[in-house]
Protein backbone atom coordinates (compact mmCIF):
# COMPACT_ATOMS: atom_id res chain seq x y z
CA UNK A 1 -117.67 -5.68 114.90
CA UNK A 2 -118.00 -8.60 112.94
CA UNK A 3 -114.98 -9.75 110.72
CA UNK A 4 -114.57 -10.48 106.89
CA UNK A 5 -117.15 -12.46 105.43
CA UNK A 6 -115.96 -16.50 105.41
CA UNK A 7 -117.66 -18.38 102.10
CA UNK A 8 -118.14 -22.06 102.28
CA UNK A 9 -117.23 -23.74 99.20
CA UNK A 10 -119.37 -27.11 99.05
CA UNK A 11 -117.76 -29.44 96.89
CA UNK A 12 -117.96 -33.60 96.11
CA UNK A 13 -115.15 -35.62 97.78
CA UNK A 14 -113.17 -36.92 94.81
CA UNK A 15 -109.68 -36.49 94.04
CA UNK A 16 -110.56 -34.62 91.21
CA UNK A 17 -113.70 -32.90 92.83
CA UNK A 18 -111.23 -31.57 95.49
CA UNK A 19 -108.01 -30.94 92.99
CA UNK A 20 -110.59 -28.75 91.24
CA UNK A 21 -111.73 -26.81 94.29
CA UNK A 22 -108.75 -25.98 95.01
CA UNK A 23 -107.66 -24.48 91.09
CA UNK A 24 -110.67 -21.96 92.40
CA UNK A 25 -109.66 -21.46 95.71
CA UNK A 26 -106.11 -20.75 94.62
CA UNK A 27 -107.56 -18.59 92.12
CA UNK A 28 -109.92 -16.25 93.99
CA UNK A 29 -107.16 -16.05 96.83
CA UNK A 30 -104.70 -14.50 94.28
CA UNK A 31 -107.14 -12.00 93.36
CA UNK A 32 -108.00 -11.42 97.10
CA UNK A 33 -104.93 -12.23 99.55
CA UNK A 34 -106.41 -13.49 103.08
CA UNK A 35 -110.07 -13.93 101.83
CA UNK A 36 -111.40 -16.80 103.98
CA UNK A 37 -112.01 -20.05 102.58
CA UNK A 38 -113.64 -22.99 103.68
CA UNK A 39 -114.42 -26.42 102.15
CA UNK A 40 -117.60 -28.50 102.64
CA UNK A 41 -117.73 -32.21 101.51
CA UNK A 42 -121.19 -32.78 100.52
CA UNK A 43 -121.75 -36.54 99.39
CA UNK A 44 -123.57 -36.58 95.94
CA UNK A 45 -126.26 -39.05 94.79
CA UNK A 46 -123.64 -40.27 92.04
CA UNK A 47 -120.83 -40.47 94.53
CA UNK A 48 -123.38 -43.27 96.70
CA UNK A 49 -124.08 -45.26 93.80
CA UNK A 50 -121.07 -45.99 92.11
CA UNK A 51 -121.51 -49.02 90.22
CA UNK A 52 -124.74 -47.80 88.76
CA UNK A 53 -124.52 -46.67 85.30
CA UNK A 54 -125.62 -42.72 85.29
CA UNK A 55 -128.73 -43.02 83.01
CA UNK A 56 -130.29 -45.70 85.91
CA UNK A 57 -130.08 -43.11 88.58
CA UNK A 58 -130.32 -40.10 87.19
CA UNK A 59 -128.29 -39.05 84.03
CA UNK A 60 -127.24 -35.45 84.56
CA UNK A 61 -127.56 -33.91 87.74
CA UNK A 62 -126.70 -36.22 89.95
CA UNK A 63 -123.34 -34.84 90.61
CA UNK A 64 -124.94 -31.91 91.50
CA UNK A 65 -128.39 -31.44 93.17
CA UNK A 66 -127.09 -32.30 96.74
CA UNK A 67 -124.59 -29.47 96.35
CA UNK A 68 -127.52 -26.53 94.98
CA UNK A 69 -129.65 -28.41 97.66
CA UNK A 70 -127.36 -27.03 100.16
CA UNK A 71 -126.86 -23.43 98.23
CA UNK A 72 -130.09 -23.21 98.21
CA UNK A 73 -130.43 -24.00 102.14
CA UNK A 74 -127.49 -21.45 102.17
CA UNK A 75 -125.05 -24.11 104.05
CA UNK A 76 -122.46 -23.11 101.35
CA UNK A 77 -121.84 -20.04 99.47
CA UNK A 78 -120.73 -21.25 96.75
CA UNK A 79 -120.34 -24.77 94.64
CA UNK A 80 -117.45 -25.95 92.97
CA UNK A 81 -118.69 -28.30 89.77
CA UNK A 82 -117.16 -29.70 86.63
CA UNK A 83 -119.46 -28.37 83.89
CA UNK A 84 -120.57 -30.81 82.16
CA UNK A 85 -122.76 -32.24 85.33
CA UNK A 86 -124.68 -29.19 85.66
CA UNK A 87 -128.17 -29.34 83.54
CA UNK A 88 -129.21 -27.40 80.90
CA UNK A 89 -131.45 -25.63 83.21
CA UNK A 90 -130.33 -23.93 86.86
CA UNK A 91 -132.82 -23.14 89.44
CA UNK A 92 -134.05 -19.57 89.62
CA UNK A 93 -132.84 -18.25 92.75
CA UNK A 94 -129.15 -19.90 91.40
CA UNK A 95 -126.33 -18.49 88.80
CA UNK A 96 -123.46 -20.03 87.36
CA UNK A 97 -121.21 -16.87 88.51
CA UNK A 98 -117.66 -18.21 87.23
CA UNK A 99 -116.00 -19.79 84.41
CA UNK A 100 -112.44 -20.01 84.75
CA UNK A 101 -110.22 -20.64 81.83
CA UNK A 102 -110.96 -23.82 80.37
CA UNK A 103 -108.58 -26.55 80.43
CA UNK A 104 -107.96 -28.96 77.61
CA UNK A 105 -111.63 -30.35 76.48
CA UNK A 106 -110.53 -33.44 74.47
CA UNK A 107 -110.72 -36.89 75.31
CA UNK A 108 -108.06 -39.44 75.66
CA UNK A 109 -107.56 -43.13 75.51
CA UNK A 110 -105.64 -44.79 78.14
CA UNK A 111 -105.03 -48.13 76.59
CA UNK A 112 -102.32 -50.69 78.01
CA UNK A 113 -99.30 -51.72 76.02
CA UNK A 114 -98.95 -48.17 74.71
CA UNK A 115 -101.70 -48.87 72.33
CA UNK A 116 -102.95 -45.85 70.45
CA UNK A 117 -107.30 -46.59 68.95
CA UNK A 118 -106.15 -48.52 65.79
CA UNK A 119 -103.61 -50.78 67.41
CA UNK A 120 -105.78 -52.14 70.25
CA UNK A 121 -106.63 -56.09 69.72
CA UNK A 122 -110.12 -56.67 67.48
CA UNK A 123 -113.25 -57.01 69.57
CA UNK A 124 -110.96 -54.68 72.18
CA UNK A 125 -113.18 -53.84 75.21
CA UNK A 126 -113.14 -50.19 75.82
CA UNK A 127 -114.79 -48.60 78.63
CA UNK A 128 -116.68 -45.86 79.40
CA UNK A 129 -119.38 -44.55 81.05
CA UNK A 130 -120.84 -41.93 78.53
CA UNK A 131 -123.10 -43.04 74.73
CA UNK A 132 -121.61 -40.60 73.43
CA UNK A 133 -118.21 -41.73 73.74
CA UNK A 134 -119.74 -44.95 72.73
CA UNK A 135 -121.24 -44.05 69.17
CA UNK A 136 -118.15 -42.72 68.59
CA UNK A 137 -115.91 -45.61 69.25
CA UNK A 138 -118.15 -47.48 67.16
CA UNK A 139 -117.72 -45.40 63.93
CA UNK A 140 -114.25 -45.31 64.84
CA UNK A 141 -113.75 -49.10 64.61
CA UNK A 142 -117.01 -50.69 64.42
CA UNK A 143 -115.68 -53.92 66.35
CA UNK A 144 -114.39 -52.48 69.40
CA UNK A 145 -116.67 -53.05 72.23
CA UNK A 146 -117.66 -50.57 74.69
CA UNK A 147 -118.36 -51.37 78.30
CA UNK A 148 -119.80 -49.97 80.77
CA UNK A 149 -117.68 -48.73 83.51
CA UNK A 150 -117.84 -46.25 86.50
CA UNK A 151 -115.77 -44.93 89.37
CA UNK A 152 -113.28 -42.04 89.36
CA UNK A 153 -110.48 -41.31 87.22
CA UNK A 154 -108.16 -43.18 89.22
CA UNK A 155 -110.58 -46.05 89.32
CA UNK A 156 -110.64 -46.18 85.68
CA UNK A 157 -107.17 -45.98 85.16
CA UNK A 158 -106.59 -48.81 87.70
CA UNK A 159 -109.06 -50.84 85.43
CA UNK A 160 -107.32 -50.75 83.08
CA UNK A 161 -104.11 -51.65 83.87
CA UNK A 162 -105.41 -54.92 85.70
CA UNK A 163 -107.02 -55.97 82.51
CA UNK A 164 -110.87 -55.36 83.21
CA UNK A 165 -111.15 -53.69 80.22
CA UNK A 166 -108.07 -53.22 77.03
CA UNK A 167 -108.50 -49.82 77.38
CA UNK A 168 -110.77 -46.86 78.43
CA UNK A 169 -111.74 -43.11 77.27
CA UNK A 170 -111.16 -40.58 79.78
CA UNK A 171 -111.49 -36.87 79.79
CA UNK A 172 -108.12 -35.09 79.14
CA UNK A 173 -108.56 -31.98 81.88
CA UNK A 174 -109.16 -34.91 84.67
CA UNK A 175 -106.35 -36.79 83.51
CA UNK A 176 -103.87 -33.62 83.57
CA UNK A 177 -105.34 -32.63 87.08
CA UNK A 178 -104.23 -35.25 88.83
CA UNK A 179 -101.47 -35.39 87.53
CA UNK A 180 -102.42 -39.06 85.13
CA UNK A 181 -102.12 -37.85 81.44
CA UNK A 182 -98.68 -39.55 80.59
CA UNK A 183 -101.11 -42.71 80.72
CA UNK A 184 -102.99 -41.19 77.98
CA UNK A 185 -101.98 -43.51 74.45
CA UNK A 186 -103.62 -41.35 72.40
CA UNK A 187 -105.87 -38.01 72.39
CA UNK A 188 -108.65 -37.82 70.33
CA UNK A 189 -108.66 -34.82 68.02
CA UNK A 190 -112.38 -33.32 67.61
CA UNK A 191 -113.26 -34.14 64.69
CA UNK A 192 -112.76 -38.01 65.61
CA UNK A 193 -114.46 -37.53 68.91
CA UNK A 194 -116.34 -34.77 70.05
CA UNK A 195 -116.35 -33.94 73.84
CA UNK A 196 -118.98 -33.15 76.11
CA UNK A 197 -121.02 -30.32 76.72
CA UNK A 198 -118.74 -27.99 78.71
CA UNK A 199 -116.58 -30.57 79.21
CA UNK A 200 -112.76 -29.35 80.29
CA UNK A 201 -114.32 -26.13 82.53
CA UNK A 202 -115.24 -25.60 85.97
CA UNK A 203 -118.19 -24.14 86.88
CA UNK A 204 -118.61 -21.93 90.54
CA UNK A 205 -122.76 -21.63 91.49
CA UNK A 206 -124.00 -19.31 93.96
CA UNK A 207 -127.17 -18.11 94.96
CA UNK A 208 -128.32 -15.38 92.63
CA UNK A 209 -128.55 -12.85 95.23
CA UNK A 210 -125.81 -13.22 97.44
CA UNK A 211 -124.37 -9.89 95.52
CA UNK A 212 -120.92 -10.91 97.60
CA UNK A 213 -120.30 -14.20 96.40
CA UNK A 214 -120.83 -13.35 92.53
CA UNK A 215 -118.60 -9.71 92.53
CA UNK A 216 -115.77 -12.11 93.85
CA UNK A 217 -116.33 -14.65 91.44
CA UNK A 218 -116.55 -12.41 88.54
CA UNK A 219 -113.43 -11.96 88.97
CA UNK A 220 -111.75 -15.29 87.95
CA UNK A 221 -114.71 -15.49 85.11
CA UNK A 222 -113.01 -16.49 81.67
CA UNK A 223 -114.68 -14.72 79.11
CA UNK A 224 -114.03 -16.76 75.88
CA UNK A 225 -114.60 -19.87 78.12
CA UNK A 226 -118.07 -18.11 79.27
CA UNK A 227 -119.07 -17.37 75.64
CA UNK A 228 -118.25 -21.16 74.14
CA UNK A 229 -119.70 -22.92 77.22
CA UNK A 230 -123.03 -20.61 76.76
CA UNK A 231 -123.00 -21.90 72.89
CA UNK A 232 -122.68 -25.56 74.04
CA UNK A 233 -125.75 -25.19 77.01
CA UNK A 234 -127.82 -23.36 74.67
CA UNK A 235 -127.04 -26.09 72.12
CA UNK A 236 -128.13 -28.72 74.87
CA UNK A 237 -131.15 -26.93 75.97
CA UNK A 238 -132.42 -26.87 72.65
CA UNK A 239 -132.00 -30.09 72.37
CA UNK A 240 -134.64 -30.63 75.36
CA UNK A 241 -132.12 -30.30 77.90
CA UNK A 242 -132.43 -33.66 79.50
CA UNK A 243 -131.41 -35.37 76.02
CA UNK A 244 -131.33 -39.13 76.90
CA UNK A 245 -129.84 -39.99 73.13
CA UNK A 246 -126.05 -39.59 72.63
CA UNK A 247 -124.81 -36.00 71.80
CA UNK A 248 -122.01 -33.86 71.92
CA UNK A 249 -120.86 -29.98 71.26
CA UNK A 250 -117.60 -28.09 71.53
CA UNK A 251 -117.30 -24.67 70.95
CA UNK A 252 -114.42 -22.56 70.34
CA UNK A 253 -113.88 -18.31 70.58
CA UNK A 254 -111.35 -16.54 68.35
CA UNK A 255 -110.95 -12.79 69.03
CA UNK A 256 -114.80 -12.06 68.57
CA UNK A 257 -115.78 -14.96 66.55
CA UNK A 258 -117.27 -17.98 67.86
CA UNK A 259 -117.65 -21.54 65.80
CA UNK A 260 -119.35 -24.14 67.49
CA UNK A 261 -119.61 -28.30 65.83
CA UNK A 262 -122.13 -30.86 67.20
CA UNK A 263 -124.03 -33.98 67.02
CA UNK A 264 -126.69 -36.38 68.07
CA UNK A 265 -127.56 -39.86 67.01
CA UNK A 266 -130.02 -41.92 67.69
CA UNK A 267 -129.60 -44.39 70.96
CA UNK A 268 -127.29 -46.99 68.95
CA UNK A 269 -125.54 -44.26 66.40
CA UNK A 270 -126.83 -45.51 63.46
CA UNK A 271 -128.68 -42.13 62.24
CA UNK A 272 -125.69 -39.64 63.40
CA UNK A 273 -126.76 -35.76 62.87
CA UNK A 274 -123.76 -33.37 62.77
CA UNK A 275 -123.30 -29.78 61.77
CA UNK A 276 -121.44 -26.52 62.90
CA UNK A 277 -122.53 -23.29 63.52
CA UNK A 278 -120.59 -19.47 63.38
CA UNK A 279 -120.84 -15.97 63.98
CA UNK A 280 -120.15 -13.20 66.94
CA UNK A 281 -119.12 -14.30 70.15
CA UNK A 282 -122.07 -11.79 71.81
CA UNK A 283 -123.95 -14.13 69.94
CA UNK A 284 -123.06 -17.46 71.91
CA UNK A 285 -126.72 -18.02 72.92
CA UNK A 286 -128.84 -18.16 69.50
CA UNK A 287 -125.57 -19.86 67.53
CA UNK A 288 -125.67 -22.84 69.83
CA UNK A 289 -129.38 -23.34 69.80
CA UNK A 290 -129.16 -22.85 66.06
CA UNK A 291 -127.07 -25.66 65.48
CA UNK A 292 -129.48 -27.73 67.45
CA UNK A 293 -132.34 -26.71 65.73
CA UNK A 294 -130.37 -27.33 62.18
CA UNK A 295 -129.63 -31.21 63.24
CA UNK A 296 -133.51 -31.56 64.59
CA UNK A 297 -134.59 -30.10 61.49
CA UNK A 298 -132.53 -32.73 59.58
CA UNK A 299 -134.19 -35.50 61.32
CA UNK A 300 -132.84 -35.98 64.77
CA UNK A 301 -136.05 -34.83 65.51
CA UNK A 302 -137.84 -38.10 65.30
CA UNK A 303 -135.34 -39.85 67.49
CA UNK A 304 -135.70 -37.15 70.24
CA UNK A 305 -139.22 -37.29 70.64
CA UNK A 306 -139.33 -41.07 70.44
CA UNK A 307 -136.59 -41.40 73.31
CA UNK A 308 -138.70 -38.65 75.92
């Protein structure tokens, strides 16, 4: 008779891909004491081309296809991912089966010197890798200078601190993962910088009918993370999914009520569309692509068509 069931969780070989996998692991095994576990590095296109900024080789995604490419192949059972890689849109024979509680979705500046946004030098380099923390450096202090960097979170960090760039905007969750944020000099409240699309949770594919896989994942599913992350997608879909311009959603659940804020500008943030959005939690789905349809209805409309 064959034993229990052994899932193979495919995840990318970061420090922070791997620190994550294992906050699921870790999470599913306390739920389910001796269920067997085991880990599959799978290589993304992203992680091979790491000096290449993301909108060259792919945009979103490209943390991610290799590892449904291999779901889909059923080499793994399930896929550990940070959110905000996965697209708008999943593949139909594939479900985004858990959310777990989100961690802190805020960015943070890691600056040397201690430096907090307003004390850094004028003309301060800044880097990142993302437009949309970009646009909103540059209403923030319209001299600063973003540059482009890539590499992990460590990577960054260490570019900093040997003067590549004065300082750099990281996510907050990575930061805290591995264990970096007292190098954080200041965090950025929302309403200075909005984060990502489901930026701060995890997200654990599996194939949409391996029943198995999702009853055991639904059981470390966060259900206020599940509802504001379903705003913020729905917001992005709308949006045409694969938005190339600069954008940006964050969604929050209290008791039943959900409030979701967002934005798009065009590619160099001069026109900057923002708005917010409220109602019932059940209601995650419309509310999002509400507030997307309010800011293209303002005029971000033009700028979206013109950058397809």
């Amino acid at each position: 008779m064959a034993g229990p069931r052994a899932f193979v969780v495919g995840t990318r070989g970061s420090r922070l891909a791997l620190r994550q996998t294992d906050l699921i692991i870790d999470a599913l095994r306390a739920r389910s004491p001796g269920l067997k576990l085991l880990v599959s590095e799978i290589r993304t296109e992203g992680d091979r081309r790491p000096d290449e900024p993301l909108s060259r080789i792919g945009g979103q995604g490209v943390f991610v296809k290799e590892l449904e490419a291999a779901l889909l192949r059923g080499e793994i059972d399930l896929a550990v991912h940070s959110l905000k890689d996965v697209p708008a849109d999943l593949a139909p024979d594939l479900a985004l089966a858990a959310h777990p509680q989100r961690a802190d979705p805020r960015d943070a500046l890691v600056a040397r010197d201690g430096h907090a946004l307003q004390q850094l030098p004028d003309g301060a380099r800044v880097g990142t890798g993302s437009e949309r923390r970009a646009v909103q450096l540059r209403a923030l202090r319209a001299d600063l200078v973003p540059v482009e960097i890539r590499g992990n979170v460590d990577t960054r960090v260490r570019k900093v601190e040997q003067g590549d760039v004065d300082a750099a905007v990281l996510a907050v969750a990575g930061l805290e993962r591995l264990g970096l944020l007292e190098r954080a000099t200041e965090v950025f409240a929302p309403e200075a910088m909005l984060p990502a699309v489901g930026q701060g949770a995890l997200a654990v594919e599996a194939r949409a009918d391996d029943t198995e896989a999702l009853a055991l994942l639904a059981a470390i599913d966060d259900r206020e993370t599940r509802l504001a992350c379903t705003a913020e997608r729905a917001f992005l879909r709308r949006l045409g999914g694969g938005c190339r311009l600069p954008f940006a959603a964050l969604a929050s659940v209290d008791g039943g009520a959900l409030r979701i804020r967002g934005f798009i500008s065009d590619a160099g943030g001069a026109h900057m569309f923002r708005g917010e959005a409220s109602g019932e939690g059940e209601n995650a789905e419309n509310i999002g692509a509400q507030l997307a349809q309010t800011l293209l209805d303002q005029g971000a409309a033009a700028y979206v068509e013109a950058a397809r």
